[in-house]
N, C-alpha and C. Protein backbone atom coordinates (compact mmCIF):
# COMPACT_ATOMS: atom_id res chain seq x y z
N UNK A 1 0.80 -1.20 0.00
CA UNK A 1 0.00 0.00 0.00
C UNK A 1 0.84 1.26 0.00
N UNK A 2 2.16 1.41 0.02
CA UNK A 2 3.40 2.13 0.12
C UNK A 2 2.61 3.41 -0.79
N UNK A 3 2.59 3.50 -2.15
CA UNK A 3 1.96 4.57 -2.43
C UNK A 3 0.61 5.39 -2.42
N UNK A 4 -0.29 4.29 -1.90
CA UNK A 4 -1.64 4.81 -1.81
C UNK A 4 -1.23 5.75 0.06
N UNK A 5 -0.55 5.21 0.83
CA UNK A 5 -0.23 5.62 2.37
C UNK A 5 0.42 7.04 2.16
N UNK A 6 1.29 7.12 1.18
CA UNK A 6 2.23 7.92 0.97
C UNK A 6 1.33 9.13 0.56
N UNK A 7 0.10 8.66 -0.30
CA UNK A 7 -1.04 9.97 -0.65
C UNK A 7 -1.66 10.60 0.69
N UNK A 8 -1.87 9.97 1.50
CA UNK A 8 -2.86 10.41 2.73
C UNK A 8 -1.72 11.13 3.91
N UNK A 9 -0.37 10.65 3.56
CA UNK A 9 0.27 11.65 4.34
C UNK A 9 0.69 12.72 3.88
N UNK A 10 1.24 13.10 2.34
CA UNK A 10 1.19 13.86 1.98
C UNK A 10 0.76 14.82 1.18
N UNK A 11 0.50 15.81 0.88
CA UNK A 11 -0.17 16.88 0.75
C UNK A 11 -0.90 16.33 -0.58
N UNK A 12 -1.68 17.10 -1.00
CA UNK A 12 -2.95 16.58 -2.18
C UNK A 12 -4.33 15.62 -1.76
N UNK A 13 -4.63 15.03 -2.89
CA UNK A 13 -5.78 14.14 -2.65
C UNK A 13 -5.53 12.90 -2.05
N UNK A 14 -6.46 12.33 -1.59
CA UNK A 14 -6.02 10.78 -1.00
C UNK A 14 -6.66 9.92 -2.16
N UNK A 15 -5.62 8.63 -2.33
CA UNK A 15 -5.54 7.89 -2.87
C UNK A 15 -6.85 7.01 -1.88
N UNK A 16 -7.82 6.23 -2.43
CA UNK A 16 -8.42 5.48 -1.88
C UNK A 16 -8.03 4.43 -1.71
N UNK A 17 -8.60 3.52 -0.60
CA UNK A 17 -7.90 1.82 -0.67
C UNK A 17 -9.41 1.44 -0.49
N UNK A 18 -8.61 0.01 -1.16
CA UNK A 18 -9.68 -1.15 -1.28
C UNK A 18 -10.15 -1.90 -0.29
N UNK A 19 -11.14 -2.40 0.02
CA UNK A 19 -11.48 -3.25 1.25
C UNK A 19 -10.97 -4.51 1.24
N UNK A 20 -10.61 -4.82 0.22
CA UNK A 20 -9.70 -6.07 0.09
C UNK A 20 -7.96 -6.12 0.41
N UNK A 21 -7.81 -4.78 -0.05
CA UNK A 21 -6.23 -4.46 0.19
C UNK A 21 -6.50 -4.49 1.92
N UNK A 22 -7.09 -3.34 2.17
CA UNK A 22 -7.17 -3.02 3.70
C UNK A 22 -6.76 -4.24 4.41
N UNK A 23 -8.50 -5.49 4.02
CA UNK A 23 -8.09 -6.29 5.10
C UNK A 23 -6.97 -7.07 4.87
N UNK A 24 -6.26 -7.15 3.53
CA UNK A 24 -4.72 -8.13 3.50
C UNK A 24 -3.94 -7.45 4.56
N UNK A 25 -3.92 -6.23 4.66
CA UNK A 25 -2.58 -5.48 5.05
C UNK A 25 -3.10 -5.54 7.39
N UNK A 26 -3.93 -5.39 7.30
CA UNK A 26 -4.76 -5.01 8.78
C UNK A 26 -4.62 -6.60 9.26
N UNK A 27 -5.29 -7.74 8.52
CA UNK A 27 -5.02 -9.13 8.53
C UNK A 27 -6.62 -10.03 9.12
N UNK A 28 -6.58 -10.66 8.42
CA UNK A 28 -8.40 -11.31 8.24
C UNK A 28 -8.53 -11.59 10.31
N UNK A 29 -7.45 -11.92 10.91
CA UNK A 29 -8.06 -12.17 12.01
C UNK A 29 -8.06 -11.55 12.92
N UNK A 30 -7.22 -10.11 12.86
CA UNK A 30 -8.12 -8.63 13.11
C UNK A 30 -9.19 -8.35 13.13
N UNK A 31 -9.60 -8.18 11.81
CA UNK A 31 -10.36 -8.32 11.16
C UNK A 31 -12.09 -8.49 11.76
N UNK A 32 -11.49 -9.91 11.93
CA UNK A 32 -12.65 -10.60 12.71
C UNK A 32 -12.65 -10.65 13.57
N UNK A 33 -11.55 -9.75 14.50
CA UNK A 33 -12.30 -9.93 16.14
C UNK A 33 -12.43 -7.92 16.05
N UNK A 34 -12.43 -7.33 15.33
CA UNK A 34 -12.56 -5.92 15.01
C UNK A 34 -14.38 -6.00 15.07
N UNK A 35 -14.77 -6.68 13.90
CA UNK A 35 -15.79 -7.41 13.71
C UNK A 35 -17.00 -7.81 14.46
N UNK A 36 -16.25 -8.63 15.37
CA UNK A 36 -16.97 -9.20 16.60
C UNK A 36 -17.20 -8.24 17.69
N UNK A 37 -16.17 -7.84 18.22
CA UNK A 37 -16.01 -6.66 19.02
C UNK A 37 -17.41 -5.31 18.76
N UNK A 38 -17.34 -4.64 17.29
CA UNK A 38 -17.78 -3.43 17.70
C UNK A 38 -19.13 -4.28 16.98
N UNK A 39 -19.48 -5.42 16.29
CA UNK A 39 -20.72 -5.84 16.54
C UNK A 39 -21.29 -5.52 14.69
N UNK A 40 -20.04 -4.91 13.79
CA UNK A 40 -20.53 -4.58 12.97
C UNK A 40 -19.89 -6.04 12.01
N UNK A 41 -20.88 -6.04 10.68
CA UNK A 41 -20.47 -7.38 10.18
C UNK A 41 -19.13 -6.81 8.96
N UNK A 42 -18.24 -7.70 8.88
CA UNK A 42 -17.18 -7.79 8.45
C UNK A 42 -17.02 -6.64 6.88
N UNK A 43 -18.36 -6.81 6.16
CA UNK A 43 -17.94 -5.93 5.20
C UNK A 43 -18.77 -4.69 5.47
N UNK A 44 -19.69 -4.12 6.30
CA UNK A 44 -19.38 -2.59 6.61
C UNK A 44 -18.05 -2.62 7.39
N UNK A 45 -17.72 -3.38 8.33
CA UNK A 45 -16.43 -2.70 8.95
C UNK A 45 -15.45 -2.22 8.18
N UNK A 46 -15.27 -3.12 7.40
CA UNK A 46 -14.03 -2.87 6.24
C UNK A 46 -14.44 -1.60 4.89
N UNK A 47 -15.98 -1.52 4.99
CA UNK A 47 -16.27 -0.62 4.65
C UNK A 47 -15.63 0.93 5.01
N UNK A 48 -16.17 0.83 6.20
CA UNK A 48 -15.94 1.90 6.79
C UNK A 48 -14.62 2.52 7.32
N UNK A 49 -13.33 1.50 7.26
CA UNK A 49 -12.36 1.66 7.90
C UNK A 49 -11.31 1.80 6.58
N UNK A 50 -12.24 1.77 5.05
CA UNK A 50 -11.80 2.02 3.89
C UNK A 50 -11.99 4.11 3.47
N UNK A 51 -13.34 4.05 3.94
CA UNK A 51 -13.53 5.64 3.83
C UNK A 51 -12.88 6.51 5.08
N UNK A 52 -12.49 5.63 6.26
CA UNK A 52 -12.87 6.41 7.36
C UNK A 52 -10.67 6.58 7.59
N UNK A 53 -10.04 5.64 7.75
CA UNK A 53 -8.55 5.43 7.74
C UNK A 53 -7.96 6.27 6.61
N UNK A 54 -7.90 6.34 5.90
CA UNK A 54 -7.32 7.63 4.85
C UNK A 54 -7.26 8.99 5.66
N UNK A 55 -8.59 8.93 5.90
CA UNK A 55 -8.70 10.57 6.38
C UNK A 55 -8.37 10.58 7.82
N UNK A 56 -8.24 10.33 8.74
CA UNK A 56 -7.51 10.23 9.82
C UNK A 56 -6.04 10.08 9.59
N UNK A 57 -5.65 9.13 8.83
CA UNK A 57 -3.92 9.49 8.37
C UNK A 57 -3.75 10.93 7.93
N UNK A 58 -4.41 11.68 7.00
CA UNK A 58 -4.18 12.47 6.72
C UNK A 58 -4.82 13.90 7.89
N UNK A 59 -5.32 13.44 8.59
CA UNK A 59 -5.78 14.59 9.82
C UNK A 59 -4.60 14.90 10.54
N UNK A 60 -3.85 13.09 10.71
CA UNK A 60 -2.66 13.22 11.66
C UNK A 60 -1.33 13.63 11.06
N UNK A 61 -1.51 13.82 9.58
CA UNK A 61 -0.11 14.63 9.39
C UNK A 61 0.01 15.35 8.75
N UNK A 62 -0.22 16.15 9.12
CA UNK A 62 -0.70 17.61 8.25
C UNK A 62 0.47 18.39 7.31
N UNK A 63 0.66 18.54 6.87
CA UNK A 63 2.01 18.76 5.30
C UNK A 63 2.83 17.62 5.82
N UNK A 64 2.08 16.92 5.79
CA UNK A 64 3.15 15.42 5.58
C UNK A 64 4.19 15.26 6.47
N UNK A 65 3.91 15.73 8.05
CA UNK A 65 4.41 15.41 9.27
C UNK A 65 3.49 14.81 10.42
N UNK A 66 3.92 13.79 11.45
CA UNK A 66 2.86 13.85 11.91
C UNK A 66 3.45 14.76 12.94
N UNK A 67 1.78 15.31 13.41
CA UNK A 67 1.56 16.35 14.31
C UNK A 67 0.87 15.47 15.92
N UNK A 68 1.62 16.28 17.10
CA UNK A 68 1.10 16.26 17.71
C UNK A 68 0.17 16.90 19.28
């Protein structure tokens, strides 16, 4: 994911990721206790952690440092 990560930290648009990439890289049995845990089923989670993780990387590093 080296260049799609590299978009959300630095400056411009974010590169989107896939819910399939996501869960390779995060790992299916994360995943599924992520899953289990907040009660949501496996593909909104990954849904959501597809729209929602970009933009939090990029909240946390603002001109492509992280800030704290």
């Amino acid at each position: 994911l080296g260049p799609v990560v590299e978009s959300w930290i630095g400056k411009g648009a974010n590169e989107p990721v896939a819910e399939t990439q996501l869960e390779k890289a995060i790992g299916g049995d994360l995943i599924e206790e992520l899953s289990r845990s907040t009660g949501l089923s496996k593909t909104e989670l990954l849904r959501r952690l597809s729209r929602d993780v970009p933009r939090f990387v990029d909240d946390a590093t603002p001109y492509g440092t992280h800030q704290r």
